[in-house]
N, C-alpha and C. Protein backbone atom coordinates (compact mmCIF):
# COMPACT_ATOMS: atom_id res chain seq x y z
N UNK A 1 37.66 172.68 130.84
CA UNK A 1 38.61 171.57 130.86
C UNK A 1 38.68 170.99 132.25
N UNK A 2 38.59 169.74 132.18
CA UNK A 2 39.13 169.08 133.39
C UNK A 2 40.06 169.50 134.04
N UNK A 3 40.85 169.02 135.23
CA UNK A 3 42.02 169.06 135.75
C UNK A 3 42.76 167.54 136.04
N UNK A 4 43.70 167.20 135.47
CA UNK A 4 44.15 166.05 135.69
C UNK A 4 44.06 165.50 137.63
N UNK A 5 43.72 164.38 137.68
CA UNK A 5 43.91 163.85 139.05
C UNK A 5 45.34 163.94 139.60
N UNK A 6 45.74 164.58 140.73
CA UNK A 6 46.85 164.63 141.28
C UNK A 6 46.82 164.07 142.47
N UNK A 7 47.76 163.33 143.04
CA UNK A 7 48.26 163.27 144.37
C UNK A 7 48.90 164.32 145.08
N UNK A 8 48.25 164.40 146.38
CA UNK A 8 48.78 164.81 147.31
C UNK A 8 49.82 164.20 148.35
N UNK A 9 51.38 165.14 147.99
CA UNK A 9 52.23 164.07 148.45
C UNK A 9 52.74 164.05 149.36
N UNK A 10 52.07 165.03 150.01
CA UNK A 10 52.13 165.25 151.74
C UNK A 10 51.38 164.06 152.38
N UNK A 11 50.17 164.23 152.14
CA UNK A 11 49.24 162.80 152.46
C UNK A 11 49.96 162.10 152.52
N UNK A 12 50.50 161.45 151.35
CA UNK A 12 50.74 160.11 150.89
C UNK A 12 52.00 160.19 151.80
N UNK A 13 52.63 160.89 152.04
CA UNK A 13 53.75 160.42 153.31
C UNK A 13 53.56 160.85 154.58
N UNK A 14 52.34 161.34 154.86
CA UNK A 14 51.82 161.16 156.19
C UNK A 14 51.13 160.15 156.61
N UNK A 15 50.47 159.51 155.32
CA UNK A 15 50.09 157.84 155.26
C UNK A 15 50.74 157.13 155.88
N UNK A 16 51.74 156.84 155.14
CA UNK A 16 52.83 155.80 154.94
C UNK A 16 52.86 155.77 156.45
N UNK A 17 53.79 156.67 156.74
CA UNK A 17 54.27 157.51 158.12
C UNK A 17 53.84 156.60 158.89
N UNK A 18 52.16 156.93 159.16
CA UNK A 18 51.55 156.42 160.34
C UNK A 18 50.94 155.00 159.89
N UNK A 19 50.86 154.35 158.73
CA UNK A 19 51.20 152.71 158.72
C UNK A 19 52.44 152.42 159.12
N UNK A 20 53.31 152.69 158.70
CA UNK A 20 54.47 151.90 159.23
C UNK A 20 55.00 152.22 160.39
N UNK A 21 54.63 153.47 161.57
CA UNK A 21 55.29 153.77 163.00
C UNK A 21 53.85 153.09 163.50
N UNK A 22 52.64 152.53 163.53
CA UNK A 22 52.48 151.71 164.08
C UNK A 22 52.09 150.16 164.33
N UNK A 23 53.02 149.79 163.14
CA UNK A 23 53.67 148.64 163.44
C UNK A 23 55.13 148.42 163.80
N UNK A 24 55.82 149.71 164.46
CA UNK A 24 56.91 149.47 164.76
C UNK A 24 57.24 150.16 166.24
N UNK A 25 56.47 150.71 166.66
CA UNK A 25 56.55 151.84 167.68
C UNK A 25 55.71 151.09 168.74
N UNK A 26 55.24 150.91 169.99
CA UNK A 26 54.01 150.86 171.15
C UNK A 26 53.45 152.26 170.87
N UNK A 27 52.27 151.83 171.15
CA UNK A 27 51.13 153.23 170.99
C UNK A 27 51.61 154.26 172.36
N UNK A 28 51.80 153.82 173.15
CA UNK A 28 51.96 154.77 174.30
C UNK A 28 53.83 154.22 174.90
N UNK A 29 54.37 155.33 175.39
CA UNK A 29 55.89 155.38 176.06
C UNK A 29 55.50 154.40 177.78
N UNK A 30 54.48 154.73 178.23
CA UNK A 30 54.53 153.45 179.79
C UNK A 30 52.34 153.68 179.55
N UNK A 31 52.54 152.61 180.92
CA UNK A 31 51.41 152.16 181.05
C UNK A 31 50.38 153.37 181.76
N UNK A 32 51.09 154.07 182.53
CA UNK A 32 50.49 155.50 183.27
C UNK A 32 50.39 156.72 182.41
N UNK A 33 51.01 156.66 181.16
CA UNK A 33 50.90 157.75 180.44
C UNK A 33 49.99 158.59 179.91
N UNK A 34 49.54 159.63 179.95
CA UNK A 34 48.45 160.52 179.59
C UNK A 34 48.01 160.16 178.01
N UNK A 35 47.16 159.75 177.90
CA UNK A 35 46.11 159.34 176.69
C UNK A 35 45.92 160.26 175.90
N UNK A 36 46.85 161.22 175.11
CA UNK A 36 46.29 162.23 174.42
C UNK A 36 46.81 162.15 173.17
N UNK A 37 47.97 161.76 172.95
CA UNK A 37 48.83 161.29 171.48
C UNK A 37 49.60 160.07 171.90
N UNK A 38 49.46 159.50 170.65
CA UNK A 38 50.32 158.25 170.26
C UNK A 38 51.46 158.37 170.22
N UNK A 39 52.80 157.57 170.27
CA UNK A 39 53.96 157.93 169.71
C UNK A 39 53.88 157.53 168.07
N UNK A 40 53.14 157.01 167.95
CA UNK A 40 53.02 156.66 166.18
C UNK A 40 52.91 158.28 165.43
N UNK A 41 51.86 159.25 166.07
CA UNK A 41 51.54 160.33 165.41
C UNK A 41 52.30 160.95 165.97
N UNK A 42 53.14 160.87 166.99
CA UNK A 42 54.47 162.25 167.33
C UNK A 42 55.28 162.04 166.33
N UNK A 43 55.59 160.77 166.11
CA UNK A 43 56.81 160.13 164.95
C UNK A 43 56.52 160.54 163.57
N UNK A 44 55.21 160.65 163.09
CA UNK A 44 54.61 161.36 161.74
C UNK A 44 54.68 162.83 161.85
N UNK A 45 54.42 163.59 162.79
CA UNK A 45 54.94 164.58 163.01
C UNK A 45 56.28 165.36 162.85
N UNK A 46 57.22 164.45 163.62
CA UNK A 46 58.52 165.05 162.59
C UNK A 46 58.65 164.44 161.64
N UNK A 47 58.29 163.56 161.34
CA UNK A 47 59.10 163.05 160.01
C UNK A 47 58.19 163.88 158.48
N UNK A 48 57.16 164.58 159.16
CA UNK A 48 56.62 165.66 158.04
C UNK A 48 56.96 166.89 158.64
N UNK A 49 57.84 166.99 159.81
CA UNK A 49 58.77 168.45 159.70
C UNK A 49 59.94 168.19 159.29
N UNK A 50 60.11 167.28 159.06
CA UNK A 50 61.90 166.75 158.55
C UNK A 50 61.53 166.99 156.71
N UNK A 51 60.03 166.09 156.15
CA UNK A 51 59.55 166.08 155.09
C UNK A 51 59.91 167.79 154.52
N UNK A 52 59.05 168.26 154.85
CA UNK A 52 58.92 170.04 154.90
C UNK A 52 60.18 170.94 155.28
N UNK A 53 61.43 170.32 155.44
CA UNK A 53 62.42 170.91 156.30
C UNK A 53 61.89 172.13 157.23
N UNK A 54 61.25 172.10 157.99
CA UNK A 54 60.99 172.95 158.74
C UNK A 54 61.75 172.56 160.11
N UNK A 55 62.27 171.85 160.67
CA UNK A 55 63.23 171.73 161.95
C UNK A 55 64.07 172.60 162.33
């Protein structure tokens, strides 16, 4: 038997997440700032430890 197609709904709101924090966020906090994360993906970050209640 098959397995029905499921979503993954972590994805799908880690998606979202990081479409919509960066069109709302600047990619970086100043102009000198160390190039290693975005604030778009810090902001997906909690908001999938907030998702997960893990905080």
């Amino acid at each position: 038997m098959s397995k029905p197609h499921q979503t993954n709904v972590l994805w799908d709101v880690a998606l979202l997440s990081i479409r919509l924090s960066t069109k709302f966020v600047q990619c970086y906090s100043h102009a000198k700032s160390p190039r290693k994360i975005t604030q778009s993906q810090l902001l997906t970050i909690l908001i999938l430890k907030a998702y997960l209640k893990t905080t």
